[in-house]
N, C-alpha and C. Protein backbone atom coordinates (compact mmCIF):
# COMPACT_ATOMS: atom_id res chain seq x y z
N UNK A 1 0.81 -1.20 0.00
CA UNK A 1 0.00 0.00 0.00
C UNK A 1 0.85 1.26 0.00
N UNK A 2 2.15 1.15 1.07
CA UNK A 2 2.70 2.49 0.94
C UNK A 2 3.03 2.82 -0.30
N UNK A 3 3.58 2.26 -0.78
CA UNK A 3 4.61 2.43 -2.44
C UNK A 3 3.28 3.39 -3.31
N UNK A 4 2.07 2.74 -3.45
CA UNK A 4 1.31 3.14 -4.04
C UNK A 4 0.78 4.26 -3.86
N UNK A 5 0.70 4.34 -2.60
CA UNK A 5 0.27 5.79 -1.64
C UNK A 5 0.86 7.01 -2.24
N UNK A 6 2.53 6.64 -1.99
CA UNK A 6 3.47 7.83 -2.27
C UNK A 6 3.58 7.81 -4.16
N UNK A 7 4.42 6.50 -4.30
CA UNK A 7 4.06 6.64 -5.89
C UNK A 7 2.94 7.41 -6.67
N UNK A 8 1.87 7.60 -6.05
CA UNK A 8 0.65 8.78 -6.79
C UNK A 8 1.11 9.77 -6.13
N UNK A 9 1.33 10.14 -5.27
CA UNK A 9 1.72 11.34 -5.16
C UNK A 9 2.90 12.23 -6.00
N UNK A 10 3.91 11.26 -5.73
CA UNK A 10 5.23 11.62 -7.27
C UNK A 10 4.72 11.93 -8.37
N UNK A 11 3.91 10.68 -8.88
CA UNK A 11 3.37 11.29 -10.09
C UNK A 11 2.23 12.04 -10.72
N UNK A 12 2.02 13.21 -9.44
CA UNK A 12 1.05 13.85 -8.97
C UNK A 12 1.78 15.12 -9.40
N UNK A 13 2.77 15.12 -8.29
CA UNK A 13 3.96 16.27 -8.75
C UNK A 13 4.67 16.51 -10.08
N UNK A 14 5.27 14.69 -10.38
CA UNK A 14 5.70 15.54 -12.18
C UNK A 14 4.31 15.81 -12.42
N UNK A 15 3.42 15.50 -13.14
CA UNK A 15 2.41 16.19 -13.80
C UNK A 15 2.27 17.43 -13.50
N UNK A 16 2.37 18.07 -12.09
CA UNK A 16 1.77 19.91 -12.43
C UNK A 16 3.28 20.37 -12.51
N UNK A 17 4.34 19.55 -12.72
CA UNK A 17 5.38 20.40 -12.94
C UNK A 17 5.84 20.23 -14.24
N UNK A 18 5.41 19.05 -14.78
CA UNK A 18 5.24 19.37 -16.62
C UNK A 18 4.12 20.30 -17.34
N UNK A 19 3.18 19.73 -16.72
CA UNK A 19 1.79 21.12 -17.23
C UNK A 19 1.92 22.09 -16.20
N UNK A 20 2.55 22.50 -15.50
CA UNK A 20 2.65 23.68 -14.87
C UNK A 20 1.37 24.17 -14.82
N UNK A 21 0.36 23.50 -14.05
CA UNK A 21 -0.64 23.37 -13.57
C UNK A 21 -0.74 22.70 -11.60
N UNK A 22 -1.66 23.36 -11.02
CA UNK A 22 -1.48 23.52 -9.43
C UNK A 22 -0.22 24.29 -8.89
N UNK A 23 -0.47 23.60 -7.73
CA UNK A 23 1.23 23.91 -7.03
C UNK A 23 2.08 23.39 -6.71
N UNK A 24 3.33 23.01 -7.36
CA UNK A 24 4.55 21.71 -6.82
C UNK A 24 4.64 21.88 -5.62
N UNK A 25 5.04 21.11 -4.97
CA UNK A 25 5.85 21.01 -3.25
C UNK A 25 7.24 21.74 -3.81
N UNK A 26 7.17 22.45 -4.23
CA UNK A 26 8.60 22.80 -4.34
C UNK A 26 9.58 23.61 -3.38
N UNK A 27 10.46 23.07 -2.52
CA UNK A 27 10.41 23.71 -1.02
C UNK A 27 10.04 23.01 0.01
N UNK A 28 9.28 22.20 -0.02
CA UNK A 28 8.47 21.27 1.05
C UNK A 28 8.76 19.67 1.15
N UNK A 29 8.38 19.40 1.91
CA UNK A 29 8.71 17.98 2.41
C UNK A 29 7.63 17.41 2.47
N UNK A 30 6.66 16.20 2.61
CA UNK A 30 5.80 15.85 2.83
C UNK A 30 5.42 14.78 3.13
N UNK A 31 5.34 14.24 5.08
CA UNK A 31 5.61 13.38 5.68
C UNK A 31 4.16 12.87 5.79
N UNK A 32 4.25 11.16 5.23
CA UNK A 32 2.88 10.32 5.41
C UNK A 32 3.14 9.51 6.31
N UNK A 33 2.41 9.17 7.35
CA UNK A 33 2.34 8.78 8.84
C UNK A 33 1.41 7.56 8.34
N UNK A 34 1.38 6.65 7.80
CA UNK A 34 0.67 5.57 7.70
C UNK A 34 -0.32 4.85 8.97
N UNK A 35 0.51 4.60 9.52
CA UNK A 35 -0.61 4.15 10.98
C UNK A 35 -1.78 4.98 11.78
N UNK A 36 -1.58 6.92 11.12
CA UNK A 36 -2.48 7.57 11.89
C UNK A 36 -3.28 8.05 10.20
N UNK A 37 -2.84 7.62 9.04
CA UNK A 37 -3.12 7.91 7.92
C UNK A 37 -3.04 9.69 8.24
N UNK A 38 -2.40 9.92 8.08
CA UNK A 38 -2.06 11.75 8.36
C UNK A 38 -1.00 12.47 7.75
N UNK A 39 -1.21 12.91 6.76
CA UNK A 39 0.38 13.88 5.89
C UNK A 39 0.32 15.34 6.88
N UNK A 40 1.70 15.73 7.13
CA UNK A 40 2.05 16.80 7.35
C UNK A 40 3.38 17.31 6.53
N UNK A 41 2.85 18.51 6.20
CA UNK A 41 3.98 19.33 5.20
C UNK A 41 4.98 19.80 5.98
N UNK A 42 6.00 19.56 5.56
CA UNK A 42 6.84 20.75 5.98
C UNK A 42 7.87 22.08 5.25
N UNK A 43 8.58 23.18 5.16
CA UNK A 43 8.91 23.84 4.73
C UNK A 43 10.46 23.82 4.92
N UNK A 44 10.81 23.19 3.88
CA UNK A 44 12.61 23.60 3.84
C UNK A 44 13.29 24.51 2.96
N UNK A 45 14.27 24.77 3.49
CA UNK A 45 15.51 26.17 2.89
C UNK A 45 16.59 24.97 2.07
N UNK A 46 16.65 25.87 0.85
CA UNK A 46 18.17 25.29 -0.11
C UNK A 46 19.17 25.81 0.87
N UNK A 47 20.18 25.03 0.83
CA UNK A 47 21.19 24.63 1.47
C UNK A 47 21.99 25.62 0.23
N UNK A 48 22.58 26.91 0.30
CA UNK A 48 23.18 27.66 -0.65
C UNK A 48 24.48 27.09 -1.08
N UNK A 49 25.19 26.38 0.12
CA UNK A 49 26.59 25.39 -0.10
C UNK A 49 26.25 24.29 -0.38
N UNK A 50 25.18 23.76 -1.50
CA UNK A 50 25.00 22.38 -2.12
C UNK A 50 25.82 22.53 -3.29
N UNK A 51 26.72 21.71 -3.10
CA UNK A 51 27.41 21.39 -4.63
C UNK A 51 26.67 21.10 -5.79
N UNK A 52 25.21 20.89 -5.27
CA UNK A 52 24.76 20.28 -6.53
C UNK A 52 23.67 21.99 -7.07
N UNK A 53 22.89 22.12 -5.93
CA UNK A 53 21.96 22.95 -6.56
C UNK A 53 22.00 24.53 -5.04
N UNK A 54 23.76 24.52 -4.88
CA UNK A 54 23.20 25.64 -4.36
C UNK A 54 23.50 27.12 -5.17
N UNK A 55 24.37 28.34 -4.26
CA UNK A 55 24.67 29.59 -5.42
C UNK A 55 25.93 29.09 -6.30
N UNK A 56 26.58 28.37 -5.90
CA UNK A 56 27.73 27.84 -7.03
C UNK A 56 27.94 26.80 -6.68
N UNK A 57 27.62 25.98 -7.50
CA UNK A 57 27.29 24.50 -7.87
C UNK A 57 28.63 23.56 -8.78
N UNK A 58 28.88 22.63 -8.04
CA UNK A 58 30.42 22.32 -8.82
C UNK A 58 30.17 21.00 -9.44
N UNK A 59 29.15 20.64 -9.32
CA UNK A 59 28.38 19.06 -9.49
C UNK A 59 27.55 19.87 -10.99
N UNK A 60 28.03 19.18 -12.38
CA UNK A 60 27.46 20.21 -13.43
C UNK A 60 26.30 19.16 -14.37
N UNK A 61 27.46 17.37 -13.99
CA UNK A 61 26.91 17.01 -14.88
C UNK A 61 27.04 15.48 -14.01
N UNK A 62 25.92 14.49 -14.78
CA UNK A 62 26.14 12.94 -14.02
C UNK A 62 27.80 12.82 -13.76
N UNK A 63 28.13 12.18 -12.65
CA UNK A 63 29.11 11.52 -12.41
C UNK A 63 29.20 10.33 -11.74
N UNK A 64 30.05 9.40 -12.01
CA UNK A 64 30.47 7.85 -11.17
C UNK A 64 31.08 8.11 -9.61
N UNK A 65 30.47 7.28 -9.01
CA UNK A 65 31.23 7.47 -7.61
C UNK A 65 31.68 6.30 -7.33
N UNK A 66 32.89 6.55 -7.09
CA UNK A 66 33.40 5.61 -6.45
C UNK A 66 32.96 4.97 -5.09
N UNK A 67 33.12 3.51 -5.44
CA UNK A 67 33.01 2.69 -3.99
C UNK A 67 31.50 2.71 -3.95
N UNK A 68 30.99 3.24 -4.58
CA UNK A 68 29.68 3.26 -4.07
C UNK A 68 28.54 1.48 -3.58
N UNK A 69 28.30 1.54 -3.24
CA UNK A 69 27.60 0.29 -2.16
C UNK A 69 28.67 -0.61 -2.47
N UNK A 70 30.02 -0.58 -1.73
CA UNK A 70 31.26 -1.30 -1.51
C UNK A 70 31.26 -2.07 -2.68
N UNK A 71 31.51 -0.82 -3.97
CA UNK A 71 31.73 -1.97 -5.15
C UNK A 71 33.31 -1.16 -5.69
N UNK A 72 33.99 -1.85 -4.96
CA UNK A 72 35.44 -1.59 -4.97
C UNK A 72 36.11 -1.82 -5.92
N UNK A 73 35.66 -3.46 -6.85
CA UNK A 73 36.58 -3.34 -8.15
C UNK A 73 35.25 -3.95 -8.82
N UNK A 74 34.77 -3.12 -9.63
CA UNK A 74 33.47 -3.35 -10.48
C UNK A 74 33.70 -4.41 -11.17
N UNK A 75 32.74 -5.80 -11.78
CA UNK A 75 33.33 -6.53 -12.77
C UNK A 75 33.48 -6.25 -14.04
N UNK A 76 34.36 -6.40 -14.72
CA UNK A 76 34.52 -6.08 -16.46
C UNK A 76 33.25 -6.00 -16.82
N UNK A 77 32.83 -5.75 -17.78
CA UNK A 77 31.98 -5.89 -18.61
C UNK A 77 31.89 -4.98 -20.14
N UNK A 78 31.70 -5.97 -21.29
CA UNK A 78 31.31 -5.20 -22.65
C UNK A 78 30.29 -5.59 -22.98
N UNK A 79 29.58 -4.42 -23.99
CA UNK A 79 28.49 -3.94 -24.48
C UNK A 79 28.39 -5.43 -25.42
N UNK A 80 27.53 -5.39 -25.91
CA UNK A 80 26.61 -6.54 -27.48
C UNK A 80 27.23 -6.01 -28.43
N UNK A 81 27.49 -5.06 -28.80
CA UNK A 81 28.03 -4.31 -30.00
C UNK A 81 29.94 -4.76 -30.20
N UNK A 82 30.24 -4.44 -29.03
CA UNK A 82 32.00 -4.91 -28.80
C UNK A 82 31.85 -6.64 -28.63
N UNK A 83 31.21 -7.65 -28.23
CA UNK A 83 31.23 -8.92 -28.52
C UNK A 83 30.81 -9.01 -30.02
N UNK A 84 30.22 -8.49 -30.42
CA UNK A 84 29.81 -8.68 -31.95
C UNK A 84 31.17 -8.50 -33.07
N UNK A 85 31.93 -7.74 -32.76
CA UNK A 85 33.04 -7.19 -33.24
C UNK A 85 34.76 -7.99 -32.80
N UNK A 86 34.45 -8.94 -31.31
CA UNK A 86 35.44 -10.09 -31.08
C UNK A 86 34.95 -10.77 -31.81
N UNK A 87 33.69 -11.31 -32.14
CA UNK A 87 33.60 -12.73 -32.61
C UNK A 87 33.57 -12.50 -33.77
N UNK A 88 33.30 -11.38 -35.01
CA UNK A 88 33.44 -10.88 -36.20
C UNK A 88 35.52 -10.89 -36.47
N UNK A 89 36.13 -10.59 -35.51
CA UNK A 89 37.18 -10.54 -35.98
C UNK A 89 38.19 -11.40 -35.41
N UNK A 90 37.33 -12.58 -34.84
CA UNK A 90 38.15 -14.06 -34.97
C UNK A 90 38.95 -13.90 -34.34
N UNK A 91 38.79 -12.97 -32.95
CA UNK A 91 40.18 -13.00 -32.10
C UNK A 91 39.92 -14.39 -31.31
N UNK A 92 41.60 -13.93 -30.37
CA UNK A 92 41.11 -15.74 -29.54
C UNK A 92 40.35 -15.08 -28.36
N UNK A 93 39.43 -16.49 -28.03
CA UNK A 93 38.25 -15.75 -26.88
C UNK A 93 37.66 -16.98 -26.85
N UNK A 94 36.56 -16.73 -25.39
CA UNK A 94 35.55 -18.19 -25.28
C UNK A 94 34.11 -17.13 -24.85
N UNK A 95 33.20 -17.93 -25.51
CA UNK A 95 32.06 -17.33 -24.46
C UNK A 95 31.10 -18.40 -23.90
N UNK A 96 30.91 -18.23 -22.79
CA UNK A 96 30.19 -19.03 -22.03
C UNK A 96 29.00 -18.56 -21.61
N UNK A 97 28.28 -19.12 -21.77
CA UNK A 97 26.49 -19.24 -21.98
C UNK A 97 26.36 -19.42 -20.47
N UNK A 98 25.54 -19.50 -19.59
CA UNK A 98 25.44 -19.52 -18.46
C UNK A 98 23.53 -19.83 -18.05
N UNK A 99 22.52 -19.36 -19.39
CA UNK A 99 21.39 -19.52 -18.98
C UNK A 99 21.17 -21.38 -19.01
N UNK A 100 19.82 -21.67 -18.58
CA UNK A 100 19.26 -22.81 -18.41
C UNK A 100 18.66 -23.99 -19.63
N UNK A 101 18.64 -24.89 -19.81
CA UNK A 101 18.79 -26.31 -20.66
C UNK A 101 18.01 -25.42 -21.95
N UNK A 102 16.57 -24.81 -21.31
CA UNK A 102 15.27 -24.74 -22.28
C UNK A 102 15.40 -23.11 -23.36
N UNK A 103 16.52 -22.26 -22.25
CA UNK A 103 16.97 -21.00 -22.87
C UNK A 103 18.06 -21.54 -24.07
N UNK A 104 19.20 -22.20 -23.64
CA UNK A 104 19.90 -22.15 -24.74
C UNK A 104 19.44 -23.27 -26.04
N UNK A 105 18.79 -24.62 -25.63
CA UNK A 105 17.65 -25.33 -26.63
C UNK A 105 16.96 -24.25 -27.33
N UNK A 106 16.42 -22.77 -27.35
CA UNK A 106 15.83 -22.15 -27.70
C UNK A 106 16.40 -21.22 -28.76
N UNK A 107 17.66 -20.64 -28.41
CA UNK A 107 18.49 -19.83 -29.25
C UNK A 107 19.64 -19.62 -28.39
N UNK A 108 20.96 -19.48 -29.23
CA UNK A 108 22.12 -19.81 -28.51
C UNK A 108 23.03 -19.09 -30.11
N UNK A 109 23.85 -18.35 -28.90
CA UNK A 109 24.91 -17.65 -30.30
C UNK A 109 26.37 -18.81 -30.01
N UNK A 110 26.66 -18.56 -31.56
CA UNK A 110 27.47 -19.84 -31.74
C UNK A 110 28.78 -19.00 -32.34
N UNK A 111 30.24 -19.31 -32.09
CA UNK A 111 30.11 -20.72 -30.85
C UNK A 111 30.04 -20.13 -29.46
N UNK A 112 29.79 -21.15 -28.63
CA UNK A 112 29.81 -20.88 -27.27
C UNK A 112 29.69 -22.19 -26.58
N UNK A 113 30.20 -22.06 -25.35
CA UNK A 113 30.08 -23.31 -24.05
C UNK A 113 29.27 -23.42 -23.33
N UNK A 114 28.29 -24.18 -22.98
CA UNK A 114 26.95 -24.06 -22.00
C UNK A 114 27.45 -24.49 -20.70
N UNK A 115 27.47 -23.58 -19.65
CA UNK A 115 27.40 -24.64 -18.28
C UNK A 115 26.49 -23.45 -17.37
N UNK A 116 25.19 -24.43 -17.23
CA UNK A 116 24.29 -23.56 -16.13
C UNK A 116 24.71 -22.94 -15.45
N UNK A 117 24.82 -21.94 -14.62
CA UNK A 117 24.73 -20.91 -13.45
C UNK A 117 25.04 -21.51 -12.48
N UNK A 118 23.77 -23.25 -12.40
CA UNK A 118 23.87 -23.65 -10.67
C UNK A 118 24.87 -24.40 -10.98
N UNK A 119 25.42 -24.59 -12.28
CA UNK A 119 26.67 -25.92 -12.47
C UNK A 119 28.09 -25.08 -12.23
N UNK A 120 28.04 -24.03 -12.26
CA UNK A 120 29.27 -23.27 -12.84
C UNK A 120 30.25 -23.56 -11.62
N UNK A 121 30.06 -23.39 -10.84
CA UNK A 121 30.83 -23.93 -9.58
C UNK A 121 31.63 -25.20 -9.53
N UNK A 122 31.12 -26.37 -9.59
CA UNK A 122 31.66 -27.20 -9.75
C UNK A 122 32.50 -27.47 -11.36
N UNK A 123 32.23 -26.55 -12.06
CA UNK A 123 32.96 -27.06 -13.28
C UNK A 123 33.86 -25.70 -14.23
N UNK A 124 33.97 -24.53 -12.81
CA UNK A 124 35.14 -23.64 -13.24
C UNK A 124 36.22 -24.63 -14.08
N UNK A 125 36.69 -25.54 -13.93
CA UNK A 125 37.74 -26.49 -14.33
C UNK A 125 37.89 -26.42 -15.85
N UNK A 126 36.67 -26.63 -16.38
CA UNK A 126 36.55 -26.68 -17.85
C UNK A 126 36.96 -25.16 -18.65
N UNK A 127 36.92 -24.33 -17.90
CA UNK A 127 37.56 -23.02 -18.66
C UNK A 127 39.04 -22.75 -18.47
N UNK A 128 39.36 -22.14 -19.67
CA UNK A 128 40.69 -21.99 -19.85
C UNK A 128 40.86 -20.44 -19.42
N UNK A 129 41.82 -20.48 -18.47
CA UNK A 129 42.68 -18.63 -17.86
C UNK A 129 42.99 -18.07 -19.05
N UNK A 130 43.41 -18.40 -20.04
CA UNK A 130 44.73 -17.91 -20.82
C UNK A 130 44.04 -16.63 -21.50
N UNK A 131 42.66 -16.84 -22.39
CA UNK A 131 42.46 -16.11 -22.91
C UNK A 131 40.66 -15.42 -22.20
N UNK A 132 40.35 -14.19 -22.98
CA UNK A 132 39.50 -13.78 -22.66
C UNK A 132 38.12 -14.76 -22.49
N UNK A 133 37.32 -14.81 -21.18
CA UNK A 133 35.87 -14.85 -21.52
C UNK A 133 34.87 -14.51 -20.97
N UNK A 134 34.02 -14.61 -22.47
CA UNK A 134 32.86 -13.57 -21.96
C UNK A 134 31.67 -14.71 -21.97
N UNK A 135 31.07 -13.89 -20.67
CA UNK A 135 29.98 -14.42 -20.36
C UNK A 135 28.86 -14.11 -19.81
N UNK A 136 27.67 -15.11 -20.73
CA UNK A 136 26.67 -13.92 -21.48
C UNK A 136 25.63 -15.11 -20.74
N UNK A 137 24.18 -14.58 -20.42
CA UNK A 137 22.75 -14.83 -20.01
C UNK A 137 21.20 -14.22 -20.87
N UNK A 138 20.72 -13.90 -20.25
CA UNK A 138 19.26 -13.77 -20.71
C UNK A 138 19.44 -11.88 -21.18
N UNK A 139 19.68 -11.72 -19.79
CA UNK A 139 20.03 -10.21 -19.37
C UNK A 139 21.05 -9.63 -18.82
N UNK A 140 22.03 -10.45 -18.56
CA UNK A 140 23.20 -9.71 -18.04
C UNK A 140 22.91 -9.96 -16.60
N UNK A 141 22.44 -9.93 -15.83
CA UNK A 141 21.71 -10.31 -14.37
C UNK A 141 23.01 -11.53 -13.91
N UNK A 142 22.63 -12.75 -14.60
CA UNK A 142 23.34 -14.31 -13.75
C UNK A 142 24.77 -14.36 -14.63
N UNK A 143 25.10 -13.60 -15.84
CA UNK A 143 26.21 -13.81 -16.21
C UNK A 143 26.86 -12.56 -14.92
N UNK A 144 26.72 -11.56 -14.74
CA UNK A 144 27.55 -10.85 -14.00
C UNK A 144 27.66 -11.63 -12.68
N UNK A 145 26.68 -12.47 -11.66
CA UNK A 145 26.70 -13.46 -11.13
C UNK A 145 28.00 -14.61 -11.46
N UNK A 146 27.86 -15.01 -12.65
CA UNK A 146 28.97 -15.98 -13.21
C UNK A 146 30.32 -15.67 -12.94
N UNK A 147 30.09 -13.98 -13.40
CA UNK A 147 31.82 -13.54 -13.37
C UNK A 147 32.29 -13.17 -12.06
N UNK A 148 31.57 -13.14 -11.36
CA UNK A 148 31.73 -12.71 -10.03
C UNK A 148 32.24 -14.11 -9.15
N UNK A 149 31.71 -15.17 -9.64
CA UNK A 149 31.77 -16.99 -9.09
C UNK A 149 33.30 -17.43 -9.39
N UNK A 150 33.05 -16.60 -10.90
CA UNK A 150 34.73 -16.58 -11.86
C UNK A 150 36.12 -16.30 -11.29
N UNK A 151 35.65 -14.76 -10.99
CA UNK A 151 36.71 -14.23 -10.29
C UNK A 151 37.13 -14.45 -8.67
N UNK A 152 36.43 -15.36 -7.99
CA UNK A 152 36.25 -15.68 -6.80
C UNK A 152 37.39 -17.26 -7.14
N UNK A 153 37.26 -18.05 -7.73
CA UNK A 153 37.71 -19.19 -8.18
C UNK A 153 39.03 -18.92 -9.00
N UNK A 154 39.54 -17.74 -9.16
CA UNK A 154 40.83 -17.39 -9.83
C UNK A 154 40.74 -16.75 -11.25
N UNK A 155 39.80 -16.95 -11.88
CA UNK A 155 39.64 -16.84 -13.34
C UNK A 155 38.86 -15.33 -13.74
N UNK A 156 40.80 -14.39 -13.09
CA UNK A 156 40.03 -12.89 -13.56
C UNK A 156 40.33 -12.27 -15.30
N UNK A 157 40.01 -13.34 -15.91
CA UNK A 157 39.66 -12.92 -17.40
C UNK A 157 38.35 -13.65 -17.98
N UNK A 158 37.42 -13.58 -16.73
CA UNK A 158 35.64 -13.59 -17.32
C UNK A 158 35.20 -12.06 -17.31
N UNK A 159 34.32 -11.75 -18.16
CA UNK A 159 33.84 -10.60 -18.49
C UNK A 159 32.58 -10.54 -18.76
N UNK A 160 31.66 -9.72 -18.01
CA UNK A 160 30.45 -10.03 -18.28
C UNK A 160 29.85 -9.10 -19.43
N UNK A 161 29.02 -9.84 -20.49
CA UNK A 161 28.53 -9.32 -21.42
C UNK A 161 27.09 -8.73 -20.96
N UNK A 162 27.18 -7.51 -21.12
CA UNK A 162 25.88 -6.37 -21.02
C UNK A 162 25.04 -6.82 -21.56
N UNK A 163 23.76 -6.83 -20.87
CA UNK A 163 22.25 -6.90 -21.56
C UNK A 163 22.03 -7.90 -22.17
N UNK A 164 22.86 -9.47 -22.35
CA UNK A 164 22.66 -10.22 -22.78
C UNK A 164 22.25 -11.15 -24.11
N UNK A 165 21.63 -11.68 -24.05
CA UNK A 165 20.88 -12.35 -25.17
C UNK A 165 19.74 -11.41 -25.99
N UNK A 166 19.25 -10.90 -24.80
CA UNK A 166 18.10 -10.09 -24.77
C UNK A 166 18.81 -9.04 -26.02
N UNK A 167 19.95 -8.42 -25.32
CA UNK A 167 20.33 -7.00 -26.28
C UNK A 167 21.02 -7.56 -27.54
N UNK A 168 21.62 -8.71 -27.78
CA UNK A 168 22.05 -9.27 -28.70
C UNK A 168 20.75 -9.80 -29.97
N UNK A 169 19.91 -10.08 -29.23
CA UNK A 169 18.46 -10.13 -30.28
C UNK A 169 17.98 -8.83 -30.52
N UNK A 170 18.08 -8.08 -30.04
CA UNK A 170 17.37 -6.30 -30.23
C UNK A 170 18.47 -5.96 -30.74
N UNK A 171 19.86 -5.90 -31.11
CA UNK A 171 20.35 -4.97 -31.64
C UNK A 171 21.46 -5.17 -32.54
N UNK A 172 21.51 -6.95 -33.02
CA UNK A 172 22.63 -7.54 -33.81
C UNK A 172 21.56 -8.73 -34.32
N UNK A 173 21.25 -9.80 -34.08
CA UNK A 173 20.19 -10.30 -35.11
C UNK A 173 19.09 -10.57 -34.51
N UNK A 174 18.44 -9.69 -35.54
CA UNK A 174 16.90 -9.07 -35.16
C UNK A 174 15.91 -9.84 -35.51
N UNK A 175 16.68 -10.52 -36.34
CA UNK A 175 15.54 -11.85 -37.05
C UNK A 175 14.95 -12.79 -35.47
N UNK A 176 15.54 -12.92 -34.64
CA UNK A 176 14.93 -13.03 -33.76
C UNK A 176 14.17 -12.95 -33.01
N UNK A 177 13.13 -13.49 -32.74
CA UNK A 177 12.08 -12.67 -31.33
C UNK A 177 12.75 -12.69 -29.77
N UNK A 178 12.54 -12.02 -29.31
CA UNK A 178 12.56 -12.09 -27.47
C UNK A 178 11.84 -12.60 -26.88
N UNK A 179 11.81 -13.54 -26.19
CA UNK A 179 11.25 -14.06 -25.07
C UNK A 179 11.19 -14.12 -23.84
C-alpha cells in the first residue's frame, strides 16, 4: 500500500510540474504517517553550499562514484556491439552461456560453451585462464553473477557481457524474437 500511496503522489507532482498546472511542493517535504493515515507538510531552505543545486554549484553534470555500495573493483563488462566485433574478428576468446537447458535449446549464439549458473561452480575447471571470456545470459543479471563466481575461483579474465541475449536479439540479429 505504501509504495502506491506515495508513488501517486510523485506522479502527482511531475504532472503539475510538466503542465505547470497547481502547485509543486517545491520547497516542502511531505511526511505520510501511515498508521495515523495523516500527511504533514513541511517547509525547507536550499542549502546555498550544495554542490549540486546551491549559489555555485560544482556538481554540473552525471558523475560515477566511487566505492559506491562497496563496489570496490566493479566486474569487467562489454556492451553486445563490442562482442559482436570479437567474434566478427576471430580474435582468440571463449564465451560461455550460463542460462538454463530450455533457454539455450531455444536460441544460442554460436560458438559458445553451455554450463548452467547452478553448475558453474563445480565445473570452473573446464575453462581456460589464458584467454578472454565472456559471459553472457538472458540479461546480463546471472552472467555478472557468473563472473563474479569466476573471479572468486581465480579466473580474472571472465567478463560479463551487457544486456545479454536479450540485447544481442534487439540490436545484432533481429531476425529473432525475445522471449
Amino acid at each position: 500500500m505504501l509504495p502506491g500511496i506515495i508513488g501517486t503522489f510523485q506522479a502527482t507532482e511531475a504532472i503539475k510540474l510538466l503542465t505547470g498546472v497547481g502547485e509543486p511542493m517545491i520547497g516542502k517535504l511531505l511526511h505520510y504517517d501511515a498508521l495515523s493515515s495523516r500527511f504533514k507538510s513541511f517547509n525547507i531552505r536550499q542549502d546555498p553550499e550544495c554542490p549540486l543545486c546551491g549559489e555555485n554549484p560544482t556538481i554540473n553534470e552525471p558523475v560515477e562514484i566511487k566505492n559506491y555500495c562497496n563496489n570496490e573493483n566493479p566486474l569487467p563488462q562489454i556492451q553486445i556491439k563490442e562482442l559482436e566485433k570479437i567474434i566478427n574478428e576471430s580474435k582468440a576468446y571463449s564465451l560461455l552461456d550460463v542460462r538454463t537447458d530450455d533457454e539455450v535449446n531455444e536460441y544460442r549464439i554460436s560458438p559458445s560453451k553451455w554450463i548452467p549458473l547452478d553448475e558453474l561452480d563445480e565445473r570452473t575447471s573446464e575453462l581456460s585462464p589464458s584467454e578472454p571470456l565472456y559471459v553472457i545470459c538472458k540479461s546480463g543479471i546471472r552472467s555478472s553473477k557468473a563472473v563474479s563466481i569466476l573471479h572468486s575461483k581465480g579466473l580474472n579474465n571472465a567478463i560479463n557481457v551487457s544486456g545479454g541475449i536479450d540485447a544481442w536479439r534487439n540490436e545484432i540479429d533481429t531476425t529473432q524474437p525475445n522471449t
